[in-house]
PDB file of N, CA and C in Angstrom:
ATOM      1  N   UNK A   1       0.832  -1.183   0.000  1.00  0.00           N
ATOM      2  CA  UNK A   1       0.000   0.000   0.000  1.00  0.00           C
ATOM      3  C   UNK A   1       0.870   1.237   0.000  1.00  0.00           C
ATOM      4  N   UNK A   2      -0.058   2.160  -0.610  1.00  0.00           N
ATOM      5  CA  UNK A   2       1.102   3.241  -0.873  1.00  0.00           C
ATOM      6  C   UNK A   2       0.760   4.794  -0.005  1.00  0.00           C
ATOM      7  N   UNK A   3       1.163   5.593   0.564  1.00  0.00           N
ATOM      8  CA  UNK A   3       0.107   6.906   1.397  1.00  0.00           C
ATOM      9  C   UNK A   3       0.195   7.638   0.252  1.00  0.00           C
ATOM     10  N   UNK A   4      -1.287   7.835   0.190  1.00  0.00           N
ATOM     11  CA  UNK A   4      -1.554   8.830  -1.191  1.00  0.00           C
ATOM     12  C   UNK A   4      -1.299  10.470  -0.639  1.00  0.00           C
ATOM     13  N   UNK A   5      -0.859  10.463   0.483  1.00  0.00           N
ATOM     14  CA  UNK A   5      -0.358  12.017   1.462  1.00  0.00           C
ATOM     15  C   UNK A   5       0.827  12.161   1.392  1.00  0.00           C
ATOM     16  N   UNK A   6       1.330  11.718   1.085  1.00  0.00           N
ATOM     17  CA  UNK A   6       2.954  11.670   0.893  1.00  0.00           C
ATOM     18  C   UNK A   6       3.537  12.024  -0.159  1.00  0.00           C
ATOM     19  N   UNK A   7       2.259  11.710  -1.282  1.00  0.00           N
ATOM     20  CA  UNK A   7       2.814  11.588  -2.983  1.00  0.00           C
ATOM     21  C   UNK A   7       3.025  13.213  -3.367  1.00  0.00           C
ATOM     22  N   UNK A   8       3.748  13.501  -3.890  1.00  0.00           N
ATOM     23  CA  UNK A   8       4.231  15.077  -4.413  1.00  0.00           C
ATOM     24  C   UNK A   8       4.440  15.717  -3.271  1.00  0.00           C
ATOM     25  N   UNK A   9       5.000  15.182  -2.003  1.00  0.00           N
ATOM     26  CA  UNK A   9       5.643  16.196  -0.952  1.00  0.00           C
ATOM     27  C   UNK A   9       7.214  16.334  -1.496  1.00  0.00           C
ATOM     28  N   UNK A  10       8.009  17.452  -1.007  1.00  0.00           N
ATOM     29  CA  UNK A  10       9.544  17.310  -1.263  1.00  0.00           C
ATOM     30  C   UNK A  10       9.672  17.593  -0.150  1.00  0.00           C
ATOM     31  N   UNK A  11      11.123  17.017   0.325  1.00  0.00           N
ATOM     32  CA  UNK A  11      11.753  16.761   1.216  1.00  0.00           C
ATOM     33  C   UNK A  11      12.028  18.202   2.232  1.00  0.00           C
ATOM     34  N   UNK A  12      11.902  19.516   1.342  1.00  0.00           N
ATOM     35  CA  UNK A  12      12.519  20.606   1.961  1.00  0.00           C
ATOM     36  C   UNK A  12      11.479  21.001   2.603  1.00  0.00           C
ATOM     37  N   UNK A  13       9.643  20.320   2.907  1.00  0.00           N
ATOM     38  CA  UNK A  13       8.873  20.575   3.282  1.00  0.00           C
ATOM     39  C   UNK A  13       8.009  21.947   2.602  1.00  0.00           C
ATOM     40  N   UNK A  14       8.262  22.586   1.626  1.00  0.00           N
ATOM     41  CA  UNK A  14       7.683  23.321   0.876  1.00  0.00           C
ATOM     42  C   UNK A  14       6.980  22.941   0.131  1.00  0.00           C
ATOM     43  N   UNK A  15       5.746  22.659  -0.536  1.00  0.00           N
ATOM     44  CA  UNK A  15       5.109  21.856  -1.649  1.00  0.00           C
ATOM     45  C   UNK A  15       4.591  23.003  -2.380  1.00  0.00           C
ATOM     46  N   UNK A  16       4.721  24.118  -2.399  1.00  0.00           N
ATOM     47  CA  UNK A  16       4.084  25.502  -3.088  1.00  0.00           C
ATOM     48  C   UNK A  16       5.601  25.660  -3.886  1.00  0.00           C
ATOM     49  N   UNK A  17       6.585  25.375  -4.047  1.00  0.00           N
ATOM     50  CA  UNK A  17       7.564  25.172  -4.787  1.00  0.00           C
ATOM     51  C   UNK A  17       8.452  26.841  -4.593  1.00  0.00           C
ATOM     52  N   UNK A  18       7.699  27.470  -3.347  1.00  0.00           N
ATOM     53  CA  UNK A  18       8.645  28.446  -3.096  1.00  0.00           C
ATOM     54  C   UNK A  18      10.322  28.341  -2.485  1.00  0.00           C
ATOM     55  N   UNK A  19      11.484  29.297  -2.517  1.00  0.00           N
ATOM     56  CA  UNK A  19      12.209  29.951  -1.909  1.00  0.00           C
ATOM     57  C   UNK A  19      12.422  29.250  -0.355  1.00  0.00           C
ATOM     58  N   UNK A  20      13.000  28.339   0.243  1.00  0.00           N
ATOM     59  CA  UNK A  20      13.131  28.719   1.774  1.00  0.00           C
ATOM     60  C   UNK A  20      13.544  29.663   2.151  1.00  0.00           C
ATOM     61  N   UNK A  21      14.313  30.271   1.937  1.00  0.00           N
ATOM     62  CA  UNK A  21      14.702  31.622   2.108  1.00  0.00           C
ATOM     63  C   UNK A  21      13.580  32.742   2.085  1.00  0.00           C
ATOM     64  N   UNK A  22      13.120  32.757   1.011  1.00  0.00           N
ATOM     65  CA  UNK A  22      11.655  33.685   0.923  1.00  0.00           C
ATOM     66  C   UNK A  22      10.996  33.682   2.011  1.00  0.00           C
ATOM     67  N   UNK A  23      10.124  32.293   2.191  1.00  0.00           N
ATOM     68  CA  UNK A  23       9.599  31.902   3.336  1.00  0.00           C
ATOM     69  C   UNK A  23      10.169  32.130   4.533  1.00  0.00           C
ATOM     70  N   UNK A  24      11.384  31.865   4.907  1.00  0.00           N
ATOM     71  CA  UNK A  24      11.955  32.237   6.105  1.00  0.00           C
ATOM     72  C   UNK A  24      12.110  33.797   6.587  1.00  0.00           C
ATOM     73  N   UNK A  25      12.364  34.539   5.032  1.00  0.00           N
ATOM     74  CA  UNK A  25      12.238  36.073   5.379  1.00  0.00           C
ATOM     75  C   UNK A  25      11.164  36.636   5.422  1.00  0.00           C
ATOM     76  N   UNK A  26       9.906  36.001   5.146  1.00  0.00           N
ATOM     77  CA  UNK A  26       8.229  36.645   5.061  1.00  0.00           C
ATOM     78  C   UNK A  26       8.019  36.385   6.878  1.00  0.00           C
ATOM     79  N   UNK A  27       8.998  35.080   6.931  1.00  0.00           N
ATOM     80  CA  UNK A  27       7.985  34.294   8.478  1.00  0.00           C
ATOM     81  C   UNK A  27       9.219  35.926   9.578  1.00  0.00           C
ATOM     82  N   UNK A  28      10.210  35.742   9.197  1.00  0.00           N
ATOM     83  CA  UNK A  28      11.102  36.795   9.945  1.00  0.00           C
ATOM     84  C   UNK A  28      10.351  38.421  10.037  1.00  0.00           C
ATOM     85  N   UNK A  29       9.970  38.416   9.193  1.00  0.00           N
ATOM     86  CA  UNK A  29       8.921  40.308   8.904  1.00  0.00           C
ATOM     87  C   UNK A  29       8.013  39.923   9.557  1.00  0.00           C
ATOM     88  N   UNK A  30       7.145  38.725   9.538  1.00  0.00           N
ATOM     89  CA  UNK A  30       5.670  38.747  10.053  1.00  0.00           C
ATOM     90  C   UNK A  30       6.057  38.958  11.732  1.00  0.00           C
ATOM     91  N   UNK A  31       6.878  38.025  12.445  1.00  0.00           N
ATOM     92  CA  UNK A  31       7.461  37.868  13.399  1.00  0.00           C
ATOM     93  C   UNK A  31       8.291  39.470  14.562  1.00  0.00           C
ATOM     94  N   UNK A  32       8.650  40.337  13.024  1.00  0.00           N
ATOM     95  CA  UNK A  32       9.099  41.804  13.410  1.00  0.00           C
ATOM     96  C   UNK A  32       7.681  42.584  13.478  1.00  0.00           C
ATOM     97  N   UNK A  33       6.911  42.458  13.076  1.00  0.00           N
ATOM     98  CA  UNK A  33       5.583  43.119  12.793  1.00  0.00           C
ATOM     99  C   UNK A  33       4.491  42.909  14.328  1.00  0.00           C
ATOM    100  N   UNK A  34       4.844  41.283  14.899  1.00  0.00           N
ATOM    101  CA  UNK A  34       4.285  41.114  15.765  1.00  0.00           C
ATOM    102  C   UNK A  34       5.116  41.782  17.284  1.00  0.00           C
ATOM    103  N   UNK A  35       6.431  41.281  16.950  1.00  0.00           N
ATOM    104  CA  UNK A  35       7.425  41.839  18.455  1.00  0.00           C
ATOM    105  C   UNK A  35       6.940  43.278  18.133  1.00  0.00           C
ATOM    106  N   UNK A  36       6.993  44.220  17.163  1.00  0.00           N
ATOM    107  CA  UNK A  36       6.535  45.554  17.053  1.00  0.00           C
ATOM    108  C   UNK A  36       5.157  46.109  17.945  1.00  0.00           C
ATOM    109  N   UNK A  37       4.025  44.744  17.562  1.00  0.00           N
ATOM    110  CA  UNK A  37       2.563  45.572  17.976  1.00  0.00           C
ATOM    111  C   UNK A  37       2.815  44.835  19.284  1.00  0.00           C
ATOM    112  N   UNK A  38       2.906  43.733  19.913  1.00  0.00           N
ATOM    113  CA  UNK A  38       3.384  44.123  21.321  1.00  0.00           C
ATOM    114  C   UNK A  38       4.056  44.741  21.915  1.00  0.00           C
ATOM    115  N   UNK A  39       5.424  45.141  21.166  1.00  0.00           N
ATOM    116  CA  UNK A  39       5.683  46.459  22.005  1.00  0.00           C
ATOM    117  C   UNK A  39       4.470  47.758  22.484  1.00  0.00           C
ATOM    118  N   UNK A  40       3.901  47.768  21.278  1.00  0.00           N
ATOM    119  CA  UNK A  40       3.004  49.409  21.300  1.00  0.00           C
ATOM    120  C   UNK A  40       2.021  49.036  22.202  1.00  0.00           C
ATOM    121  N   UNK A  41       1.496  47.564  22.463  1.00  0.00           N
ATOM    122  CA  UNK A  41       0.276  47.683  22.797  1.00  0.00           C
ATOM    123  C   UNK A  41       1.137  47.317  24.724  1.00  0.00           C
ATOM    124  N   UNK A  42       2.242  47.069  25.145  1.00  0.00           N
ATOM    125  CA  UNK A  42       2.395  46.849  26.708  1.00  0.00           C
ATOM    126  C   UNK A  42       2.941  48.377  26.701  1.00  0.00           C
ATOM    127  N   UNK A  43       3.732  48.980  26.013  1.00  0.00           N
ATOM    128  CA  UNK A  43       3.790  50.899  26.236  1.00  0.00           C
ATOM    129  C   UNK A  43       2.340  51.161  26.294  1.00  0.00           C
ATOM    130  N   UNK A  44       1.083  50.782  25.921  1.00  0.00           N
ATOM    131  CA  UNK A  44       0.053  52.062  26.239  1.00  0.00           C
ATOM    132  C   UNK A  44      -0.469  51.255  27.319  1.00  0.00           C
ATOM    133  N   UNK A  45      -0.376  50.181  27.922  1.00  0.00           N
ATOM    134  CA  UNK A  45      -0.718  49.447  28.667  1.00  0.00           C
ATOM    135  C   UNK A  45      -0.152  50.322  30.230  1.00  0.00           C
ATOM    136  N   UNK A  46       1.174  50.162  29.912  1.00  0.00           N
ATOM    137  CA  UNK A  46       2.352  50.718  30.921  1.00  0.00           C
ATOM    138  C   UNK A  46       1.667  52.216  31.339  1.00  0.00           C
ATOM    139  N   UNK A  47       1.437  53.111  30.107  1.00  0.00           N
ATOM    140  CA  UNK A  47       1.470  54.137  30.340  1.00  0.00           C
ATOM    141  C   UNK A  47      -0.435  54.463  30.939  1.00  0.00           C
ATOM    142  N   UNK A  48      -1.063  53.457  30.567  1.00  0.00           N
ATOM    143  CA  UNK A  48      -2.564  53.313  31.128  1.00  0.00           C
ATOM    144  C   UNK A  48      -2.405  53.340  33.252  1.00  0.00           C
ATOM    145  N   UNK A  49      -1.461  52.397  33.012  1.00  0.00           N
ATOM    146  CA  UNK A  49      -1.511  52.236  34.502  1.00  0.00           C
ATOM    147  C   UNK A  49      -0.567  53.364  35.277  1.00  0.00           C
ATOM    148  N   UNK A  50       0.120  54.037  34.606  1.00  0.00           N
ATOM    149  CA  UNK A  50       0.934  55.040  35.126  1.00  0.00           C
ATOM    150  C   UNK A  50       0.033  56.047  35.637  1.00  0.00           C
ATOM    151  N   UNK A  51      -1.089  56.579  34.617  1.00  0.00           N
ATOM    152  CA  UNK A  51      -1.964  57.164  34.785  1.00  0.00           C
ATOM    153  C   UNK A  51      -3.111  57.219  35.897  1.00  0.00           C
ATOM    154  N   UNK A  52      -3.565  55.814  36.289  1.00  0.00           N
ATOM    155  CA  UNK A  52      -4.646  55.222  36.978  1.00  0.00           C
ATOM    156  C   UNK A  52      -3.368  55.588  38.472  1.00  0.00           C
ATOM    157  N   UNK A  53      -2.313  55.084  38.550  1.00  0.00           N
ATOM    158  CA  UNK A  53      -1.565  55.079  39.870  1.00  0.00           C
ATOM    159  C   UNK A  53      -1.695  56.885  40.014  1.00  0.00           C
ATOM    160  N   UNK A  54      -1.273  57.671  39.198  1.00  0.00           N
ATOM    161  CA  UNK A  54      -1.081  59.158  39.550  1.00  0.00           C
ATOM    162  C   UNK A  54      -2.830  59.588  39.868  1.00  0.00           C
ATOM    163  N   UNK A  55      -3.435  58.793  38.962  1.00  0.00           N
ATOM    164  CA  UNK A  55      -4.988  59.569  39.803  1.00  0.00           C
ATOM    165  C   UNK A  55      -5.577  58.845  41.178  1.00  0.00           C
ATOM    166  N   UNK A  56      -5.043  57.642  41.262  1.00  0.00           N
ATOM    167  CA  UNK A  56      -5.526  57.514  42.407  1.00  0.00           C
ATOM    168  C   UNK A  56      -4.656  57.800  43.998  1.00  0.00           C
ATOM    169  N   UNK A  57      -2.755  58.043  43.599  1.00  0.00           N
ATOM    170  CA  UNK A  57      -2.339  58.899  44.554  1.00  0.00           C
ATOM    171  C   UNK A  57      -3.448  60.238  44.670  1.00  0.00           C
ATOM    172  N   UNK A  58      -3.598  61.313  44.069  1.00  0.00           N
ATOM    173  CA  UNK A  58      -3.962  62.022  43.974  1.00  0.00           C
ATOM    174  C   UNK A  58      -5.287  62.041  44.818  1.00  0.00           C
ATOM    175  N   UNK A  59      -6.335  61.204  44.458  1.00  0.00           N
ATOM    176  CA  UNK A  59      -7.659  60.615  45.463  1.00  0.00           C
ATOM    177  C   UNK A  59      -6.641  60.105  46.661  1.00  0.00           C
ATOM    178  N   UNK A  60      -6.019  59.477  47.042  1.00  0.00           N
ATOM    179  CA  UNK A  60      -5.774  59.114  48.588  1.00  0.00           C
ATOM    180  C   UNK A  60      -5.112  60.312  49.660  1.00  0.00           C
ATOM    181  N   UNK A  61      -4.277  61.161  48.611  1.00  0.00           N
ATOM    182  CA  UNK A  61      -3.607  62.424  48.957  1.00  0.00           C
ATOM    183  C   UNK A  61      -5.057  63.130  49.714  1.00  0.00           C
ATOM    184  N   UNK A  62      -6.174  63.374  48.555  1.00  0.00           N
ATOM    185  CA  UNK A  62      -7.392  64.289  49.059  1.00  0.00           C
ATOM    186  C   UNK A  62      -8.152  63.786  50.095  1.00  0.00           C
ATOM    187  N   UNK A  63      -8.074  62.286  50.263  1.00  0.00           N
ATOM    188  CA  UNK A  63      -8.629  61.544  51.332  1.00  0.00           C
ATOM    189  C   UNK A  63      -7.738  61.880  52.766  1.00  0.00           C
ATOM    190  N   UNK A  64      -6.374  61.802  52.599  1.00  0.00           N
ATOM    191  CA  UNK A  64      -5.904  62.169  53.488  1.00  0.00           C
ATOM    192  C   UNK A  64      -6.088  63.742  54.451  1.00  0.00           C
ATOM    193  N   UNK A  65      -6.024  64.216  53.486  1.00  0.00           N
ATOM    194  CA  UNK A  65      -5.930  65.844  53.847  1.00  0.00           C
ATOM    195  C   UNK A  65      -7.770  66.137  54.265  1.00  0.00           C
ATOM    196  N   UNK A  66      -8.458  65.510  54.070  1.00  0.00           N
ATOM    197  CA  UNK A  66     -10.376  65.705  54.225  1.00  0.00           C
ATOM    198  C   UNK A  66     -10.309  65.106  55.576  1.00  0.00           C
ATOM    199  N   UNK A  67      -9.411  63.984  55.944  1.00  0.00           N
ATOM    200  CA  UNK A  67      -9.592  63.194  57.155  1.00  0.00           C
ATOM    201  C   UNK A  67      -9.201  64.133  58.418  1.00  0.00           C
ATOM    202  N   UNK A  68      -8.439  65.165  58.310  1.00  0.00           N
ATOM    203  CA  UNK A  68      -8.096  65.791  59.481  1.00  0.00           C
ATOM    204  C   UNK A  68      -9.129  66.416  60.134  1.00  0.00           C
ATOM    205  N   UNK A  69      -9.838  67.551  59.304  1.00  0.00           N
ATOM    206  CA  UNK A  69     -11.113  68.093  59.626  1.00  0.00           C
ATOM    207  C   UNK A  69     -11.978  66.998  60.381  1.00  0.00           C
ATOM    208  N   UNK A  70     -12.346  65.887  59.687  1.00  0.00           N
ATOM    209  CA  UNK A  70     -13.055  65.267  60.355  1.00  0.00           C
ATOM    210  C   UNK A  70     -13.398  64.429  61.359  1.00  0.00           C
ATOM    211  N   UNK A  71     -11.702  64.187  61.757  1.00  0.00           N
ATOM    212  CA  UNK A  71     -11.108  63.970  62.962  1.00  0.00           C
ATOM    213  C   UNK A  71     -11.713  64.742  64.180  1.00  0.00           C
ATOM    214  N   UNK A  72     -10.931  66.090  63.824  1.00  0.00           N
ATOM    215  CA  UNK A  72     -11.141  67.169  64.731  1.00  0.00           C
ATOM    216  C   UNK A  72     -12.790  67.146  64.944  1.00  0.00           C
ATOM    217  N   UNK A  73     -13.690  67.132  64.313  1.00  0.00           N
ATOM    218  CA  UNK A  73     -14.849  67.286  64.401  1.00  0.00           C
ATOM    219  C   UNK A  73     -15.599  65.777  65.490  1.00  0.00           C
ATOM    220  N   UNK A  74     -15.077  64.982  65.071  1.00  0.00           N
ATOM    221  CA  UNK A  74     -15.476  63.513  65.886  1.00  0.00           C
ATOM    222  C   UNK A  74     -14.727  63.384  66.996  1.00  0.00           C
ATOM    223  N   UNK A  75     -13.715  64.338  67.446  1.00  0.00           N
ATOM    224  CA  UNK A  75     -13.345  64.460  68.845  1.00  0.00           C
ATOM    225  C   UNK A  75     -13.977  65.417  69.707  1.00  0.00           C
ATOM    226  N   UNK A  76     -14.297  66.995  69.320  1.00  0.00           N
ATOM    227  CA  UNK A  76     -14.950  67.583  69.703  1.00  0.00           C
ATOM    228  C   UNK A  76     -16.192  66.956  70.381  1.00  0.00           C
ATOM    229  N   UNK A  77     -16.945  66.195  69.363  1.00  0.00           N
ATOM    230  CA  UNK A  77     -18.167  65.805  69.584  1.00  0.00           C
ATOM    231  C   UNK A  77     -17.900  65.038  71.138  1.00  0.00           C
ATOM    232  N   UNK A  78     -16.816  63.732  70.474  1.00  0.00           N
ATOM    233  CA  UNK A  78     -16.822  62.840  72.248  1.00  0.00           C
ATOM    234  C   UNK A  78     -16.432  63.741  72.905  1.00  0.00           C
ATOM    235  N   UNK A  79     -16.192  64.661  73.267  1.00  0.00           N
ATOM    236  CA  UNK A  79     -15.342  65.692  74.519  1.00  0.00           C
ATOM    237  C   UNK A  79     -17.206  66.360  74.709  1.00  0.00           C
ATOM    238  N   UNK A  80     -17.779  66.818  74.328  1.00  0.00           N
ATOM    239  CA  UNK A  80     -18.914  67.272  74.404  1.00  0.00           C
ATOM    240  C   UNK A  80     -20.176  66.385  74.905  1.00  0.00           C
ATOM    241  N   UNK A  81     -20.125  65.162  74.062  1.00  0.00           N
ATOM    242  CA  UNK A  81     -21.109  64.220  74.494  1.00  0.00           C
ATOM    243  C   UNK A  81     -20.487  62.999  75.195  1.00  0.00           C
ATOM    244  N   UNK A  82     -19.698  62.842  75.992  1.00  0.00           N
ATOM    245  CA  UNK A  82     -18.878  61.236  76.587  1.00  0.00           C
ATOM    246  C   UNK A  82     -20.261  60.350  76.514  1.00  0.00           C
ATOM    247  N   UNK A  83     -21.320  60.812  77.117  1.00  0.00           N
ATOM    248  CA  UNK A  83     -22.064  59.311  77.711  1.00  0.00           C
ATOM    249  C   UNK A  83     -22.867  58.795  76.256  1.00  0.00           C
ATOM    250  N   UNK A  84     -23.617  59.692  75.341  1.00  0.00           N
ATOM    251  CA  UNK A  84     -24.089  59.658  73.947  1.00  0.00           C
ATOM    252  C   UNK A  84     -22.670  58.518  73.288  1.00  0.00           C
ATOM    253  N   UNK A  85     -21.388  58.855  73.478  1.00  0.00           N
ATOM    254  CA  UNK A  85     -20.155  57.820  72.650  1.00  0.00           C
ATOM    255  C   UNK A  85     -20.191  56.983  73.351  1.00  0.00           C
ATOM    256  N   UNK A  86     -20.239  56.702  74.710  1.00  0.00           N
ATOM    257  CA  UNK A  86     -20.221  55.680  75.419  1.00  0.00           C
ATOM    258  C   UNK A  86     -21.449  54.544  74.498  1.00  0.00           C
ATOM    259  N   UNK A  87     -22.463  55.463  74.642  1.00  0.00           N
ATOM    260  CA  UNK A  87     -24.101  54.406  73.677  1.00  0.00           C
ATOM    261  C   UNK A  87     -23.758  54.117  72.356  1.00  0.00           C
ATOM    262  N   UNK A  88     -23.183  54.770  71.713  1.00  0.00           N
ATOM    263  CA  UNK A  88     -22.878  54.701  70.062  1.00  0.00           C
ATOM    264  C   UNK A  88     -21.992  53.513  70.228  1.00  0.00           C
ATOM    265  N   UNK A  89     -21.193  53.383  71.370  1.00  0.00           N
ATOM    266  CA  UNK A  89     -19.978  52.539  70.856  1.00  0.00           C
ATOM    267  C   UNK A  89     -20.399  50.788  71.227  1.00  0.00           C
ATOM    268  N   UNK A  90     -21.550  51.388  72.120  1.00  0.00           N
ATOM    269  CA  UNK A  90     -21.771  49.747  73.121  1.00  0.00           C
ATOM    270  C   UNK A  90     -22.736  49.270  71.899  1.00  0.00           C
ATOM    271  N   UNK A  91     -23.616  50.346  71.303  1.00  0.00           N
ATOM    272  CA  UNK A  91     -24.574  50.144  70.485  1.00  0.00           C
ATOM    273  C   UNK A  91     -23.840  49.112  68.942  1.00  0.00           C
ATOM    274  N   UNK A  92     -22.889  49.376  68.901  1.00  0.00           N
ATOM    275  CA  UNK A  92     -22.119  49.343  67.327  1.00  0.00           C
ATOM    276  C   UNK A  92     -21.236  47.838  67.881  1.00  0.00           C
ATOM    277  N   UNK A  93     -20.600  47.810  69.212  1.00  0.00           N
ATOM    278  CA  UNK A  93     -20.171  46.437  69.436  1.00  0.00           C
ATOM    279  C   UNK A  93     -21.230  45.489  69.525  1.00  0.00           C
ATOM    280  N   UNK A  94     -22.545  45.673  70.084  1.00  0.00           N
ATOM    281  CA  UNK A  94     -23.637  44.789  69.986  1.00  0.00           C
ATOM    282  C   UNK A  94     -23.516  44.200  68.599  1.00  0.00           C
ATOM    283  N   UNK A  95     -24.142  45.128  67.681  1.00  0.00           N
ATOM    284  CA  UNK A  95     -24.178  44.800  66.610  1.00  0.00           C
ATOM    285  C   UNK A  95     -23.672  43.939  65.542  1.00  0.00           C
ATOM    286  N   UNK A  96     -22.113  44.499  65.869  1.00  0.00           N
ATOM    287  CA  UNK A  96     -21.128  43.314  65.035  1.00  0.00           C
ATOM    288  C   UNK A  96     -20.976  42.161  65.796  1.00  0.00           C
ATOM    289  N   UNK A  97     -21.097  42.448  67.054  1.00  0.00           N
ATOM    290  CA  UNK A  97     -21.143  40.843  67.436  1.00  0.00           C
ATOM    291  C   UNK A  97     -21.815  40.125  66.819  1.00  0.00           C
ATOM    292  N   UNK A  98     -23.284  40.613  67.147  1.00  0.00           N
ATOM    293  CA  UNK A  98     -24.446  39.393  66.483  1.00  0.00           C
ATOM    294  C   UNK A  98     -23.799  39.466  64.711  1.00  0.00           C
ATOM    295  N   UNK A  99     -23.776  40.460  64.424  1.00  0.00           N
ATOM    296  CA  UNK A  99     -23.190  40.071  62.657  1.00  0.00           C
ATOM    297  C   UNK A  99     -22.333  38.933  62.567  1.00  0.00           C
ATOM    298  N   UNK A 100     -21.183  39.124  63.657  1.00  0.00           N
ATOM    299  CA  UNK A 100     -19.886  38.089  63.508  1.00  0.00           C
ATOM    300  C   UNK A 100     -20.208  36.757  63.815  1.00  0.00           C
ATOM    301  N   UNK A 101     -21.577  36.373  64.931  1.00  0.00           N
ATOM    302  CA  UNK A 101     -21.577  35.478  65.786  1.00  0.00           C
ATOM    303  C   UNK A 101     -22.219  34.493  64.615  1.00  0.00           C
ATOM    304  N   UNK A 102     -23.104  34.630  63.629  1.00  0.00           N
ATOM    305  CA  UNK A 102     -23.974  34.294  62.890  1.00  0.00           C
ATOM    306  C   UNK A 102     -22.990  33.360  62.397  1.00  0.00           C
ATOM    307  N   UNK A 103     -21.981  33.522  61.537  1.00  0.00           N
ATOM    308  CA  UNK A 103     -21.144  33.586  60.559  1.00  0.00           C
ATOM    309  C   UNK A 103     -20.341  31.982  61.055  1.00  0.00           C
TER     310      UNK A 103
END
């Protein structure tokens, strides 16, 4: 028996009767074309996240600097009301207990 898949192959594995060379320099360009668009596409990638890090320093910076005021304001209050924080606080440990205890 004979493999009828085999018949008119040549040995250099080309059966389109091109160039290895050709072929090897089309597969070498296609290959420069691809290392190329991954470069471009992890630079805007890079530079995506450069961006997202500088805006969200920027939000934690404003978080920081908003937190002082409101510090000052939630101390005042306990210095003014002790026994009202005393209830808020017994009130709020109740709470998560039973939340935690469930669990």
């Amino acid at each position: 028996m004979q493999n009828a898949s085999m018949q008119g192959s040549t040995p250099s594995g080309t059966s389109s009767g091109q160039d290895p060379e050709a072929v090897l320099d089309r597969a070498s360009a296609k290959l420069s074309n691809l290392t190329d668009s991954a470069q471009q596409t992890i630079e805007r990638f890079s530079q995506a996240a450069s961006e997202a890090a500088t805006r969200l320093g920027d939000k934690g910076r404003d978080f920081w600097e908003a937190q002082g005021p409101a510090l000052d304001k939630a101390r005042n209050y306990m210095r003014e009301h002790p026994v009202a924080t005393i209830g808020i606080a017994v009130a709020v440990g109740l709470i998560l207990s039973k939340r935690l205890s469930r669990r």
